[in-house]
C-alpha atoms as a PDB file:
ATOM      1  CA  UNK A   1      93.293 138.957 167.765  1.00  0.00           C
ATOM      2  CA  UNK A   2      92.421 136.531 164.687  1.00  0.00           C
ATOM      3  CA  UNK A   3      89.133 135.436 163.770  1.00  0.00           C
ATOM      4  CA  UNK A   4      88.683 131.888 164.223  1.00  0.00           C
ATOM      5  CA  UNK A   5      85.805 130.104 162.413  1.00  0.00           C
ATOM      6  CA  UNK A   6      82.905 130.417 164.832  1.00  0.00           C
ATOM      7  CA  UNK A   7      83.615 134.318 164.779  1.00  0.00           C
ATOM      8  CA  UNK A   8      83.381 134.033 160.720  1.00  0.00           C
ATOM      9  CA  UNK A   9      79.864 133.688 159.155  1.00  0.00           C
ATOM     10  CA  UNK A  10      80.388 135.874 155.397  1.00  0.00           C
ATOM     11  CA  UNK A  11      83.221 138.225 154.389  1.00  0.00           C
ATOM     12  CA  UNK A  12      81.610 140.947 155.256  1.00  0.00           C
ATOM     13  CA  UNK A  13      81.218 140.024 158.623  1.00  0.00           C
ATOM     14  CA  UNK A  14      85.113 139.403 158.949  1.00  0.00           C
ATOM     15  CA  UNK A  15      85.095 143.583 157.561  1.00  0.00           C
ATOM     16  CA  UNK A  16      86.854 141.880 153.892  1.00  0.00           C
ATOM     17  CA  UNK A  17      85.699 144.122 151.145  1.00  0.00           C
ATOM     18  CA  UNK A  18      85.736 142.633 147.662  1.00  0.00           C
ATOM     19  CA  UNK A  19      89.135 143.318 147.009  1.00  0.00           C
ATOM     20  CA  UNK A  20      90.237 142.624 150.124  1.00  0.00           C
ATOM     21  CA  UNK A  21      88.398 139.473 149.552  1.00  0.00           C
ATOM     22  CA  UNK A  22      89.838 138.782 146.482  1.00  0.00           C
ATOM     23  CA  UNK A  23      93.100 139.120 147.417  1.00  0.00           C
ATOM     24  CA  UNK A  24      92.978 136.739 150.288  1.00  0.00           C
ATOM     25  CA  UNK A  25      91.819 133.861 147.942  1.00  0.00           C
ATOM     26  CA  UNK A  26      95.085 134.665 146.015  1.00  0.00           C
ATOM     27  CA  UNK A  27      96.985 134.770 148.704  1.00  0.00           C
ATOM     28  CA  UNK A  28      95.736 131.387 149.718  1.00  0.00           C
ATOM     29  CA  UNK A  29      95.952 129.889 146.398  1.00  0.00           C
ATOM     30  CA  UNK A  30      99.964 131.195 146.269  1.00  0.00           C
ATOM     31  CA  UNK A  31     102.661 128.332 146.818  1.00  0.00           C
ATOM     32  CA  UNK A  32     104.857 130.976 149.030  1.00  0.00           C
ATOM     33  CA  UNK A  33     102.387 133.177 151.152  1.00  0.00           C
ATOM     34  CA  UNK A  34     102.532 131.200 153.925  1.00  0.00           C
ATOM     35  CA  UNK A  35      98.805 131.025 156.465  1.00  0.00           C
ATOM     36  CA  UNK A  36     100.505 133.189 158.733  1.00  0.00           C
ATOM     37  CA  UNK A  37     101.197 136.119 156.373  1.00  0.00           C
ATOM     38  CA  UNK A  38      97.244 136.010 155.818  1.00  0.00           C
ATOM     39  CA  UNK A  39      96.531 135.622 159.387  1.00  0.00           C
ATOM     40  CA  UNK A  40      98.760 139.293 159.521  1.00  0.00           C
ATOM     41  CA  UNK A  41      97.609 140.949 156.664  1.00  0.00           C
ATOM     42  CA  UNK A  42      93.979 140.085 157.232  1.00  0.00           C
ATOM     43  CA  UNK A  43      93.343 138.738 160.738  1.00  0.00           C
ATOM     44  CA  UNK A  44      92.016 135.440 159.637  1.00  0.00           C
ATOM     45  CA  UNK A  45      93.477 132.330 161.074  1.00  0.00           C
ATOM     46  CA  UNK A  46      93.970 129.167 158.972  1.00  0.00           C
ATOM     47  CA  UNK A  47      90.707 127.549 159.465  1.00  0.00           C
ATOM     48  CA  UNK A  48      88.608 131.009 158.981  1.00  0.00           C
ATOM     49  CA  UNK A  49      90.894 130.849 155.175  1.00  0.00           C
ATOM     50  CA  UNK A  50      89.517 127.617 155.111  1.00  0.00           C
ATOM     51  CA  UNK A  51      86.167 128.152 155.495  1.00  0.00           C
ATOM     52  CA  UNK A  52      86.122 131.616 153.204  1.00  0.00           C
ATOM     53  CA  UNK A  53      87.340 129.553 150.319  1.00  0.00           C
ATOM     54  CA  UNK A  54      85.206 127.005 150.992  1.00  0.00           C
ATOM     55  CA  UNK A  55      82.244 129.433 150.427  1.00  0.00           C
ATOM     56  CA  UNK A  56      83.908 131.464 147.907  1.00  0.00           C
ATOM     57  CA  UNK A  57      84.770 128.847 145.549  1.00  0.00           C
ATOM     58  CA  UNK A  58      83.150 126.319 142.807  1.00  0.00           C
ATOM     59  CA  UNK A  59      83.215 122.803 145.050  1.00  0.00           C
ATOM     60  CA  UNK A  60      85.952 121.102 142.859  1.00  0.00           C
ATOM     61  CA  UNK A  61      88.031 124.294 143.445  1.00  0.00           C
ATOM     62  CA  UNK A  62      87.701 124.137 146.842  1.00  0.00           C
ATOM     63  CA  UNK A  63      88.865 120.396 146.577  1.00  0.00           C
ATOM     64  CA  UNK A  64      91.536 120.973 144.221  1.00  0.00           C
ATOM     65  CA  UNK A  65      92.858 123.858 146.282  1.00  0.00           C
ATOM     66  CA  UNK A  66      92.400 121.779 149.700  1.00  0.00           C
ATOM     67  CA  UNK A  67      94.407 118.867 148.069  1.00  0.00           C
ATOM     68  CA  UNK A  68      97.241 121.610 146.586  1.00  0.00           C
ATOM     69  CA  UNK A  69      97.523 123.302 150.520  1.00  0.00           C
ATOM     70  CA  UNK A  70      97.519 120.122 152.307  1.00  0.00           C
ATOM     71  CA  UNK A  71     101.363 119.331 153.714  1.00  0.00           C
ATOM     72  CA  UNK A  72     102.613 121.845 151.838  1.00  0.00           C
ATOM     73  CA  UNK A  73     105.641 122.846 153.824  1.00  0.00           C
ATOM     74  CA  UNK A  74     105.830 126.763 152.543  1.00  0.00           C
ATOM     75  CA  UNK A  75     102.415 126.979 153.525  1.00  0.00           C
ATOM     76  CA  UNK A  76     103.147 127.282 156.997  1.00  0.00           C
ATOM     77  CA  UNK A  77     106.256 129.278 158.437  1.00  0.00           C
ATOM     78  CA  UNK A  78     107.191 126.939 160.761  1.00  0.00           C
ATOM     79  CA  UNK A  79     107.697 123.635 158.337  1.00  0.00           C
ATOM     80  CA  UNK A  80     109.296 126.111 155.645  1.00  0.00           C
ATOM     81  CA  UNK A  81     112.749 125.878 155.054  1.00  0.00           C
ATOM     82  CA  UNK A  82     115.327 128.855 155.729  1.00  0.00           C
ATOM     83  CA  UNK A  83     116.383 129.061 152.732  1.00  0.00           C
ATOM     84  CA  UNK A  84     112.869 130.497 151.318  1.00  0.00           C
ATOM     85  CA  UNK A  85     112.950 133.586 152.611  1.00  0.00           C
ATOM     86  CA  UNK A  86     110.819 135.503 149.983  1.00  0.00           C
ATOM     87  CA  UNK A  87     106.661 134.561 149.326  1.00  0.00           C
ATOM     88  CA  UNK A  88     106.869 134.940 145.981  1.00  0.00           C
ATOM     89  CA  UNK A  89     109.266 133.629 143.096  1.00  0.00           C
ATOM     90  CA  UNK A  90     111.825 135.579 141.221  1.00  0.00           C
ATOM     91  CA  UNK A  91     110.238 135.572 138.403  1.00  0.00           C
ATOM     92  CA  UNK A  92     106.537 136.619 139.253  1.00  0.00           C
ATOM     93  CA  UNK A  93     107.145 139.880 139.345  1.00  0.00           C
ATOM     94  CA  UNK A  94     108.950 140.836 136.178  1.00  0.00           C
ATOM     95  CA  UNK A  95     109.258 145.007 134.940  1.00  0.00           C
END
């Protein structure tokens, strides 16, 4: 079962350690990591990400990331288009 806001008060209350923490604010912030992956990975539904990077970041962050998120279609699995089929680009993860 995800956490929805009401259930969400701090990150430690959601059982997020720091890295765990961490990495869900750079999940968020990623293009192609989609809400649902989070909601997977981490149990926390879109508006509980919402609300954690709303109290984990600087206020223009926050708006800056809102404004980057908002109708994003590879946010969300559902609007994405088949042909992404990967959450991350080629060329992130060079060896």
């Amino acid at each position: 079962m995800s956490k929805n806001v009401s259930q969400l008060s701090s990150p430690a209350e959601a059982g997020l350690t720091a890295s765990e923490l961490s990495r869900v604010v750079e999940m968020a912030w990623e293009d192609r990591t989609p809400f649902e992956a989070i909601e997977s990975l981490f149990k926390l539904n879109e508006p509980a990400v919402r609300l954690l990077m709303r109290r984990n970041l600087k206020p223009r962050s926050f708006r800056l990331w809102r404004q980057r998120v908002t109708g994003r279609k590879t946010k969300h699995l559902q609007l994405r288009s088949p042909d992404v089929s990967r959450g991350y680009c080629p060329t992130q993860y060079k060896r």
